[in-house]
N, C-alpha and C. Protein backbone atom coordinates (compact mmCIF):
# COMPACT_ATOMS: atom_id res chain seq x y z
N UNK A 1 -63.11 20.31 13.83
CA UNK A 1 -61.83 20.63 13.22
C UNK A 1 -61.03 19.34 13.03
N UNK A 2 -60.20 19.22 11.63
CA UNK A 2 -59.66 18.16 11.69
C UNK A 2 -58.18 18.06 12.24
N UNK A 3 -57.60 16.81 12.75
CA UNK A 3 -56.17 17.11 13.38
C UNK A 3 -55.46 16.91 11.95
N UNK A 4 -54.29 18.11 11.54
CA UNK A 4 -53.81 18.08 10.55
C UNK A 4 -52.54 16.73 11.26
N UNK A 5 -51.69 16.03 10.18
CA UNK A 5 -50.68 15.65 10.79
C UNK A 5 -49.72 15.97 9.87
N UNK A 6 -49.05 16.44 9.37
CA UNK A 6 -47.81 16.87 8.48
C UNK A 6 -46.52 15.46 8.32
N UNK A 7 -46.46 15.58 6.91
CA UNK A 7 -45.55 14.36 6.77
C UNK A 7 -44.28 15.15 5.59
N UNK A 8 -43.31 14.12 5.12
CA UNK A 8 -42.50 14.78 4.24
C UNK A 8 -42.02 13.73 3.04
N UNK A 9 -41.73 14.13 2.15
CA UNK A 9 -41.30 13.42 0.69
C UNK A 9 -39.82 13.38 0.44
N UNK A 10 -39.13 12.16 0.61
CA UNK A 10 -38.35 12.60 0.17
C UNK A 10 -38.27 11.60 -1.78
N UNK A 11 -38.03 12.67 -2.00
CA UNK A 11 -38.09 11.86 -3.82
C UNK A 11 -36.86 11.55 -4.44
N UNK A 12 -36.84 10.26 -5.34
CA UNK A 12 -36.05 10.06 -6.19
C UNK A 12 -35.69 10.73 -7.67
N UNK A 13 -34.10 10.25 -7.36
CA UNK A 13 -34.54 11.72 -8.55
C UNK A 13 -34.22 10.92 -10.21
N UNK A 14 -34.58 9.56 -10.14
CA UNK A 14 -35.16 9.04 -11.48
C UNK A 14 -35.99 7.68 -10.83
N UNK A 15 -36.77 7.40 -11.77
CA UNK A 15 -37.44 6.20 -11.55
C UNK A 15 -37.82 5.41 -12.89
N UNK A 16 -37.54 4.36 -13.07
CA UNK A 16 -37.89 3.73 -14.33
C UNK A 16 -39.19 3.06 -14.45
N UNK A 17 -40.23 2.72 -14.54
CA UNK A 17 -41.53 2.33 -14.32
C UNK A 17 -41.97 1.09 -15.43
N UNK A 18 -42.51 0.02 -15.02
CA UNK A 18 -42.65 -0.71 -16.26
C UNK A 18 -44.71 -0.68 -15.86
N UNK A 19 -45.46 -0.63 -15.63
CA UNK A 19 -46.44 0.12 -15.57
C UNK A 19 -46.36 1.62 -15.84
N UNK A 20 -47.91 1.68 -16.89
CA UNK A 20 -48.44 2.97 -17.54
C UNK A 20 -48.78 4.11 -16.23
N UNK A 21 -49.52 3.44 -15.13
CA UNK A 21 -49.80 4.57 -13.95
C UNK A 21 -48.59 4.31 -12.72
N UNK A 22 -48.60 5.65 -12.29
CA UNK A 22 -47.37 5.86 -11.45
C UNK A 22 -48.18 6.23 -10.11
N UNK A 23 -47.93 5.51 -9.02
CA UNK A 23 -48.29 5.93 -7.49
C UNK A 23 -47.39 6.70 -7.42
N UNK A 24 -47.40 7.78 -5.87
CA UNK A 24 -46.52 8.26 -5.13
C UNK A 24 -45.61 7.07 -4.52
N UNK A 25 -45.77 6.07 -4.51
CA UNK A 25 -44.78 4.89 -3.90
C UNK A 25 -43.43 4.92 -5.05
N UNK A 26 -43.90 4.97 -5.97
CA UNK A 26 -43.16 4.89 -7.00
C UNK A 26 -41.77 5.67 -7.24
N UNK A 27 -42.23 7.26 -6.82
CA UNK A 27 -41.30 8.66 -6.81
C UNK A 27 -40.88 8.73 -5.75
N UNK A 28 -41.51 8.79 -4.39
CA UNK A 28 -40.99 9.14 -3.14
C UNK A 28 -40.48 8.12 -2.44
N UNK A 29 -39.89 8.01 -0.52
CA UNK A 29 -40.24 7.65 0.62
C UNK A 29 -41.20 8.65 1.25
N UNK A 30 -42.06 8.23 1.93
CA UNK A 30 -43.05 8.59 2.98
C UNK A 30 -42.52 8.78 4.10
N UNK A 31 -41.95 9.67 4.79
CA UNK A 31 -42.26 9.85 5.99
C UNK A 31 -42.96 10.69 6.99
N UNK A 32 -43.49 9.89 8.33
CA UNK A 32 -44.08 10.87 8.86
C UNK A 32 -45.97 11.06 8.89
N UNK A 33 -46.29 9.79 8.02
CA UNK A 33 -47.28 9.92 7.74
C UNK A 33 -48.23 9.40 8.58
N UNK A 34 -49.04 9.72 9.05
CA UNK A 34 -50.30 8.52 9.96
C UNK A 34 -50.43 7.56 9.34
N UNK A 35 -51.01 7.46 7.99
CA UNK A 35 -51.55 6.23 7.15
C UNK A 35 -50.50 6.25 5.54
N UNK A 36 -49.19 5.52 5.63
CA UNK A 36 -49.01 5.91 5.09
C UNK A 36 -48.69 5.02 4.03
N UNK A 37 -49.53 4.29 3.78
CA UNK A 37 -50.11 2.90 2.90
C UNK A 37 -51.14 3.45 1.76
N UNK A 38 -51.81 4.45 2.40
CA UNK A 38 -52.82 5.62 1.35
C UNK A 38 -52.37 6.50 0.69
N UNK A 39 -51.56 7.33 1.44
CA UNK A 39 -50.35 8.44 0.68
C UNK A 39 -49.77 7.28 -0.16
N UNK A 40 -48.98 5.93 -0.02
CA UNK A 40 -47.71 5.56 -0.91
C UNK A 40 -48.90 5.24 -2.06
N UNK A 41 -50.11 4.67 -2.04
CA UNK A 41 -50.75 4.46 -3.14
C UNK A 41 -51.95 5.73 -3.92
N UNK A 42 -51.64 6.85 -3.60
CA UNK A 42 -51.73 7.65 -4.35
C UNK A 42 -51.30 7.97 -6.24
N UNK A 43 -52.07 7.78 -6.75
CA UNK A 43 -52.27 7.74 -8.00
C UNK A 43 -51.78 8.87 -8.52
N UNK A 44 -50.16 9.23 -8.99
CA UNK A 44 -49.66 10.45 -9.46
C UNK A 44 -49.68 10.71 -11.10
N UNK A 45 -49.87 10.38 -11.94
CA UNK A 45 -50.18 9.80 -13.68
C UNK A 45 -50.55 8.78 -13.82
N UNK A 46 -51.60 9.13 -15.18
CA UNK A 46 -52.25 7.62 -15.38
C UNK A 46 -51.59 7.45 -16.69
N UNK A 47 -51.96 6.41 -17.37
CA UNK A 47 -51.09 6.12 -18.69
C UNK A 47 -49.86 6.67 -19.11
N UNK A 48 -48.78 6.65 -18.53
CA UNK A 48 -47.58 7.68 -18.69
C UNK A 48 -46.99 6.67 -20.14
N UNK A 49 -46.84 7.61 -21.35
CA UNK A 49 -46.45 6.99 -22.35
C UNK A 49 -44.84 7.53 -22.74
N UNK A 50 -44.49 8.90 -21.78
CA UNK A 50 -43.28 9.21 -22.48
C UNK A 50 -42.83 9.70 -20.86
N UNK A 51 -41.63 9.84 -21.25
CA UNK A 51 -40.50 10.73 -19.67
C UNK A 51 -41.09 11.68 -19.49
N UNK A 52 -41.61 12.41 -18.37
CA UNK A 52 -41.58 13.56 -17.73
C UNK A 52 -40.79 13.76 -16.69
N UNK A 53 -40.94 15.19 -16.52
CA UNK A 53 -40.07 15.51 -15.21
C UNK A 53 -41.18 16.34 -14.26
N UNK A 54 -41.01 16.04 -13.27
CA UNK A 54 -42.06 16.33 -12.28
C UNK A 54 -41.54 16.73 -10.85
N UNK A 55 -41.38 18.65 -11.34
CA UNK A 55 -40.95 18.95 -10.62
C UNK A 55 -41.47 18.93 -8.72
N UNK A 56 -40.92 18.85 -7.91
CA UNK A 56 -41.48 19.10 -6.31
C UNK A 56 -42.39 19.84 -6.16
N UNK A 57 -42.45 21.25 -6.67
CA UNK A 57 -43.44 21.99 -6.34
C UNK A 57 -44.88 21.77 -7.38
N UNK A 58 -44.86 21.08 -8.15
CA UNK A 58 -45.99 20.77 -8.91
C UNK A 58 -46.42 19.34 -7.59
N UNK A 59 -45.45 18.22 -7.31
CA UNK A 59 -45.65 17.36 -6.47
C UNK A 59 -46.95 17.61 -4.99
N UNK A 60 -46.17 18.84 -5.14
CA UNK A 60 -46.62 19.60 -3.49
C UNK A 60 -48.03 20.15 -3.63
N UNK A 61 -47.90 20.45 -4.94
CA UNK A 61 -49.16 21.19 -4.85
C UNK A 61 -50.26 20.16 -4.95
N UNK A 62 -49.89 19.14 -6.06
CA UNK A 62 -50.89 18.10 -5.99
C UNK A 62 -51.46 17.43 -5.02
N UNK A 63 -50.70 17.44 -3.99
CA UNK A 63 -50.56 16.57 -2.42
C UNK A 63 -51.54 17.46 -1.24
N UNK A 64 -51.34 18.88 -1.50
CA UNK A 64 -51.66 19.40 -0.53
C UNK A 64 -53.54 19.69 -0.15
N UNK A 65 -53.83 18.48 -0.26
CA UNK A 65 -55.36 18.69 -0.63
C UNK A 65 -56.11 17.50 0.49
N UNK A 66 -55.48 16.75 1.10
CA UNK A 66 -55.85 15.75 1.69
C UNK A 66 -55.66 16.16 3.30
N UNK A 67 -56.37 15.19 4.09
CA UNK A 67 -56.37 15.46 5.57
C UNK A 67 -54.74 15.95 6.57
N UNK A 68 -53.39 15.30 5.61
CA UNK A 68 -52.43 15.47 6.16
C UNK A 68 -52.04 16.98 5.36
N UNK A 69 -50.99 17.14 5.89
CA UNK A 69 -50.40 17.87 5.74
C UNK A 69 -48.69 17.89 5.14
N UNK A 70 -48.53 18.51 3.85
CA UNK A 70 -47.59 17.76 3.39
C UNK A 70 -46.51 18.88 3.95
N UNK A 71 -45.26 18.75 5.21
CA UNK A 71 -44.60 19.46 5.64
C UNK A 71 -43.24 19.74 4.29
N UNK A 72 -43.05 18.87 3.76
CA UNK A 72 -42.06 19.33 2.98
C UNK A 72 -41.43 18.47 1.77
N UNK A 73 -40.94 18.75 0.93
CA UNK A 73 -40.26 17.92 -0.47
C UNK A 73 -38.50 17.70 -0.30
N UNK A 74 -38.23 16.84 -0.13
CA UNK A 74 -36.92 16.89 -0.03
C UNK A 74 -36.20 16.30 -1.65
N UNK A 75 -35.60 17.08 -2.23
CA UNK A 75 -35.20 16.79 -3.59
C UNK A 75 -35.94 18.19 -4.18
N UNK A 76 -35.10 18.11 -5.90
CA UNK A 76 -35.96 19.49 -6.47
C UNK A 76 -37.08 18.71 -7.31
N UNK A 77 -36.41 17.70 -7.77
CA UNK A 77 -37.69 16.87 -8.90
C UNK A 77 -37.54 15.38 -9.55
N UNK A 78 -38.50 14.89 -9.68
CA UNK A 78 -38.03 13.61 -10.19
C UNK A 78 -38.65 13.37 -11.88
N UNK A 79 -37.27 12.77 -12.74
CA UNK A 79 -37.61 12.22 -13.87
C UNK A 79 -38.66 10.50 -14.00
N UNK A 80 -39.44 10.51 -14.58
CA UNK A 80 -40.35 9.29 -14.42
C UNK A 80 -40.58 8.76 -15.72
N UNK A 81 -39.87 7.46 -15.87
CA UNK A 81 -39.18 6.70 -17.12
C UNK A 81 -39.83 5.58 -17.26
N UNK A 82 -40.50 5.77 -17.99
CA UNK A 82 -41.45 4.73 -18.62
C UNK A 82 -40.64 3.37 -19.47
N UNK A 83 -40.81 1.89 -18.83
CA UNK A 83 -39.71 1.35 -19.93
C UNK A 83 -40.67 0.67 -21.29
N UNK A 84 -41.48 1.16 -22.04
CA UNK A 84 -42.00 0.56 -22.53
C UNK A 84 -41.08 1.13 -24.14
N UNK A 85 -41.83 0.34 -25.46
CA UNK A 85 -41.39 0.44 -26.97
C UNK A 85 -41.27 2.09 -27.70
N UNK A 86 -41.99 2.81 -26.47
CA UNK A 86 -41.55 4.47 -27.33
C UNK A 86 -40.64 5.05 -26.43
N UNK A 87 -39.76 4.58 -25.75
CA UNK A 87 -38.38 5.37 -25.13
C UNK A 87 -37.57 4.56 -25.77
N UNK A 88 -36.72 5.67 -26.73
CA UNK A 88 -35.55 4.83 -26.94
C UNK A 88 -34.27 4.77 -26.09
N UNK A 89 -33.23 4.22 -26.48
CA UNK A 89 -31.99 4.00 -25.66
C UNK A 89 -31.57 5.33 -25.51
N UNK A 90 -31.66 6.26 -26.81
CA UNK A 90 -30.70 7.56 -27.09
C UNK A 90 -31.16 8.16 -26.15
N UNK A 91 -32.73 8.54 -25.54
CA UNK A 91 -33.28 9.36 -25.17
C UNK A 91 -33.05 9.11 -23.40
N UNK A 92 -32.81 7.50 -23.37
CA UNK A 92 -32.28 7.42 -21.97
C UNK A 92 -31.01 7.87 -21.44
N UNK A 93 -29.74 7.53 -22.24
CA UNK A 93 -28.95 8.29 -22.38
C UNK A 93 -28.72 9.58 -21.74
N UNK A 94 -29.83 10.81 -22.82
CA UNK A 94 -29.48 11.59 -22.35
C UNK A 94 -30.24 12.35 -21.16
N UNK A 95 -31.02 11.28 -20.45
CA UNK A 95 -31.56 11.86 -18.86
C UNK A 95 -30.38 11.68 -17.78
């Protein structure tokens, strides 16, 4: 049996990104984690070309698959803002 260890997220609730792939380092703090150098470099989108919003419980669900245990999301969701040539100003604006 494995020892679960339960950790928690707490997320930002925008992030501007100048890289296409987004870790969990990126959106959250880690706490709570045994290893939590593996959780922060967790690979959450790859090529992100436009804003999404990415709600917690999509977060959670993605997470909940590994040896820990993800005890909880603190925040409802985070926007993830790509700064590259297809976001314009207007569209930042209105996040």
């Amino acid at each position: 049996m494995q020892n679960l260890h339960a950790y928690r997220l707490y997320l930002n609730h925008r992030v501007e990104i100048k890289e296409s792939d987004v870790r969990l380092r990126d959106i959250a703090r880690v706490d709570g984690a045994s290893n939590p150098e593996v959780l922060e470099g967790k690979l959450i989108a790859r090529n992100l070309q436009r804003p999404v919003y990415l709600p917690a419980g999509e977060l959670q669900s993605r997470l909940n698959n590994g040896p820990e245990s993800l005890e909880r999301v603190h925040g409802v969701g985070v926007w993830i803002i790509p700064l590259n040539r297809t976001v314009s100003v207007g569209k930042l604006e209105e996040m």
